[in-house]
C-alpha atoms as a PDB file:
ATOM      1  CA  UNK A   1      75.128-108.132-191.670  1.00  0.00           C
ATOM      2  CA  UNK A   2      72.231-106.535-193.830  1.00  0.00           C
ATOM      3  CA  UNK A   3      69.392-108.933-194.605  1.00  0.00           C
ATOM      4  CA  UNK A   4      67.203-108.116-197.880  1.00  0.00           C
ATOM      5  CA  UNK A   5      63.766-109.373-197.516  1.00  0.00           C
ATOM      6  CA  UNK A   6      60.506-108.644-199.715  1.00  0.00           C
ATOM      7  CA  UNK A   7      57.390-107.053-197.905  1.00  0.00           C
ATOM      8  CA  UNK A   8      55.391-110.354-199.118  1.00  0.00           C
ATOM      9  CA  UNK A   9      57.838-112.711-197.404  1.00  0.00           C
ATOM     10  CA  UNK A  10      58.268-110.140-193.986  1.00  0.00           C
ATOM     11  CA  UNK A  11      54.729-110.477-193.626  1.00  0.00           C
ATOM     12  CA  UNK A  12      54.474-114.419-194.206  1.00  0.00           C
ATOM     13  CA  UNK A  13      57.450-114.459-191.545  1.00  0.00           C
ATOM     14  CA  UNK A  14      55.348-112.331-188.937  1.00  0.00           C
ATOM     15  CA  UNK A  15      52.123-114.752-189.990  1.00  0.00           C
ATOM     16  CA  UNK A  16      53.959-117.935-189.073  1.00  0.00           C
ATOM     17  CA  UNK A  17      53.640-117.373-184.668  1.00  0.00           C
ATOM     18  CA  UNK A  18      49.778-116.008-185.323  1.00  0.00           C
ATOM     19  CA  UNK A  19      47.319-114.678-187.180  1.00  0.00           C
ATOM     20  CA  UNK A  20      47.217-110.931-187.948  1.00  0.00           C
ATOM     21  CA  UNK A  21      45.394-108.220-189.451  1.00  0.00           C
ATOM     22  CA  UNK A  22      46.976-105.069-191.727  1.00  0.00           C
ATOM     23  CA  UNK A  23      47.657-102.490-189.564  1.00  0.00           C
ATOM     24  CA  UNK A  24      48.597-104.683-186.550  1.00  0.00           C
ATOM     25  CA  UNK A  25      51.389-106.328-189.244  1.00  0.00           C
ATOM     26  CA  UNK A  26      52.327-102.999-190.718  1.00  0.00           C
ATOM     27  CA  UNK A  27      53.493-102.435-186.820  1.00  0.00           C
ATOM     28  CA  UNK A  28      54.789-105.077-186.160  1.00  0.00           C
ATOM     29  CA  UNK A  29      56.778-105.083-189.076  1.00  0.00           C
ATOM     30  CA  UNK A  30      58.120-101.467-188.490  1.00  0.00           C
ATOM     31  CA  UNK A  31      59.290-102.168-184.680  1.00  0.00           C
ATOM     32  CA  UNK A  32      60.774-105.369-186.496  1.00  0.00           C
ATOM     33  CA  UNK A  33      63.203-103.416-188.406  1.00  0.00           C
ATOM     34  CA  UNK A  34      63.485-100.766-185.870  1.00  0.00           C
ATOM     35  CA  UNK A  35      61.382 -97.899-187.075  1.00  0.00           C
ATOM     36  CA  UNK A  36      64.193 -97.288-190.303  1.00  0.00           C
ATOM     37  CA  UNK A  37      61.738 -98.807-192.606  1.00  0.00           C
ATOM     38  CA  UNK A  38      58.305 -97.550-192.850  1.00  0.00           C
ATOM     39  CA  UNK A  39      55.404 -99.168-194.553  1.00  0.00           C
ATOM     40  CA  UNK A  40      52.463 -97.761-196.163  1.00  0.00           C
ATOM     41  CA  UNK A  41      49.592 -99.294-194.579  1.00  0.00           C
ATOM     42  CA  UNK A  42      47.852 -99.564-198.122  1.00  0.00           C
ATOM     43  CA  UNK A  43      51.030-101.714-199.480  1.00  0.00           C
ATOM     44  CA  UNK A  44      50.193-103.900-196.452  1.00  0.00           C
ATOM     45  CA  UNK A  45      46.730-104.534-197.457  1.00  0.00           C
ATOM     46  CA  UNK A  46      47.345-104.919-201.339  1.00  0.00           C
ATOM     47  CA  UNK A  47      50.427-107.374-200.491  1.00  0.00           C
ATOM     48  CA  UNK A  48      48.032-109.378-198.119  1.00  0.00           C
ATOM     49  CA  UNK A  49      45.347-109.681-200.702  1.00  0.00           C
ATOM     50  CA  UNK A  50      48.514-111.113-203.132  1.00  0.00           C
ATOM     51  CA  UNK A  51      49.296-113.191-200.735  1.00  0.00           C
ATOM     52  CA  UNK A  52      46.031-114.713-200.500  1.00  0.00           C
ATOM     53  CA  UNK A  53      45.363-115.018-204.352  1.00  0.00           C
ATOM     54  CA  UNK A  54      48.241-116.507-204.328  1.00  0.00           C
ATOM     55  CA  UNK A  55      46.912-119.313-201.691  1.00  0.00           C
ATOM     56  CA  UNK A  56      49.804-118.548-199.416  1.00  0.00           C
ATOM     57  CA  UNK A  57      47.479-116.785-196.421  1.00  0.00           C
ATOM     58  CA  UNK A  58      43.938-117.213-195.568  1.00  0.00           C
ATOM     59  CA  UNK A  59      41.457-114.981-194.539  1.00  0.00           C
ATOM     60  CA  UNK A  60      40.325-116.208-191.047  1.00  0.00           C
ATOM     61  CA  UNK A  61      37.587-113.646-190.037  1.00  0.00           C
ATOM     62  CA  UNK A  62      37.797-110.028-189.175  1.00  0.00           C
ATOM     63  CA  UNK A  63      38.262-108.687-186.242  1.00  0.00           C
ATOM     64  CA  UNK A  64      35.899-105.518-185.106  1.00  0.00           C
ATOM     65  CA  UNK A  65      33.342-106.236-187.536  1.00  0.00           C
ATOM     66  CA  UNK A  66      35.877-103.996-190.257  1.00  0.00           C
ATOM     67  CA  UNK A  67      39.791-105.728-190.586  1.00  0.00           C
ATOM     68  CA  UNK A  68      40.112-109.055-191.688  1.00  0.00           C
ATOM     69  CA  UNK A  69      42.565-111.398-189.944  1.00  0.00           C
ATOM     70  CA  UNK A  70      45.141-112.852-191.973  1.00  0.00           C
ATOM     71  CA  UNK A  71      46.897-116.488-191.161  1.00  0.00           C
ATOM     72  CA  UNK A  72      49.585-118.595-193.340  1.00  0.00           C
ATOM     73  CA  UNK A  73      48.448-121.120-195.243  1.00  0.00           C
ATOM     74  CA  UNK A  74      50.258-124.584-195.512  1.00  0.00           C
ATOM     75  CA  UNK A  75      51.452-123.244-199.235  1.00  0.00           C
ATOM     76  CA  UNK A  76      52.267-119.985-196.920  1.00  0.00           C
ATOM     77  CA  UNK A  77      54.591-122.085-194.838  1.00  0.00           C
ATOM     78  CA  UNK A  78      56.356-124.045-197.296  1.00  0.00           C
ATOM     79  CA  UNK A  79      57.580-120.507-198.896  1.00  0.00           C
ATOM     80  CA  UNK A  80      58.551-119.169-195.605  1.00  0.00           C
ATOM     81  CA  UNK A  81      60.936-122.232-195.857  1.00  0.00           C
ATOM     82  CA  UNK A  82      62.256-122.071-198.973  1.00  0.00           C
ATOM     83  CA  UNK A  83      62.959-118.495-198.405  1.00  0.00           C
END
């Protein structure tokens, strides 16, 4: 069965268990579709900065004083749904 998804609604998805920052997302979401899709770490960080304009993620701190940590909003998790 092949499953589309958009990289703004694969990254809400890996959001919902926990917060997350870029690069840690951008890895999970690669061993999520096995390796056969890579991301650009950039794209990661633009689609998360979207996301949160958008109100559907919040910026919850930053981790080592340099990434910030991403979590899904309540708008974030009524998407998820819908998609």
């Amino acid at each position: 069965m092949l499953v589309l998804m958009s990289i703004p609604h694969a990254l809400l998805a890996l959001l919902e268990s926990r917060p997350g920052y870029g690069l840690q997302l951008k890895n999970e979401f690669e061993a999520w579709t096995g390796e056969v899709w890579p991301l650009n770490v950039g794209q990661v960080y633009t689609t998360l900065r979207r996301l949160e304009r958008d109100s559907l993620v919040d910026a919850e701190g930053v981790v080592d004083e340099r990434q910030r940590l991403y979590a899904l909003s309540e708008t974030g998790r009524e998407e998820l749904k819908r998609w």
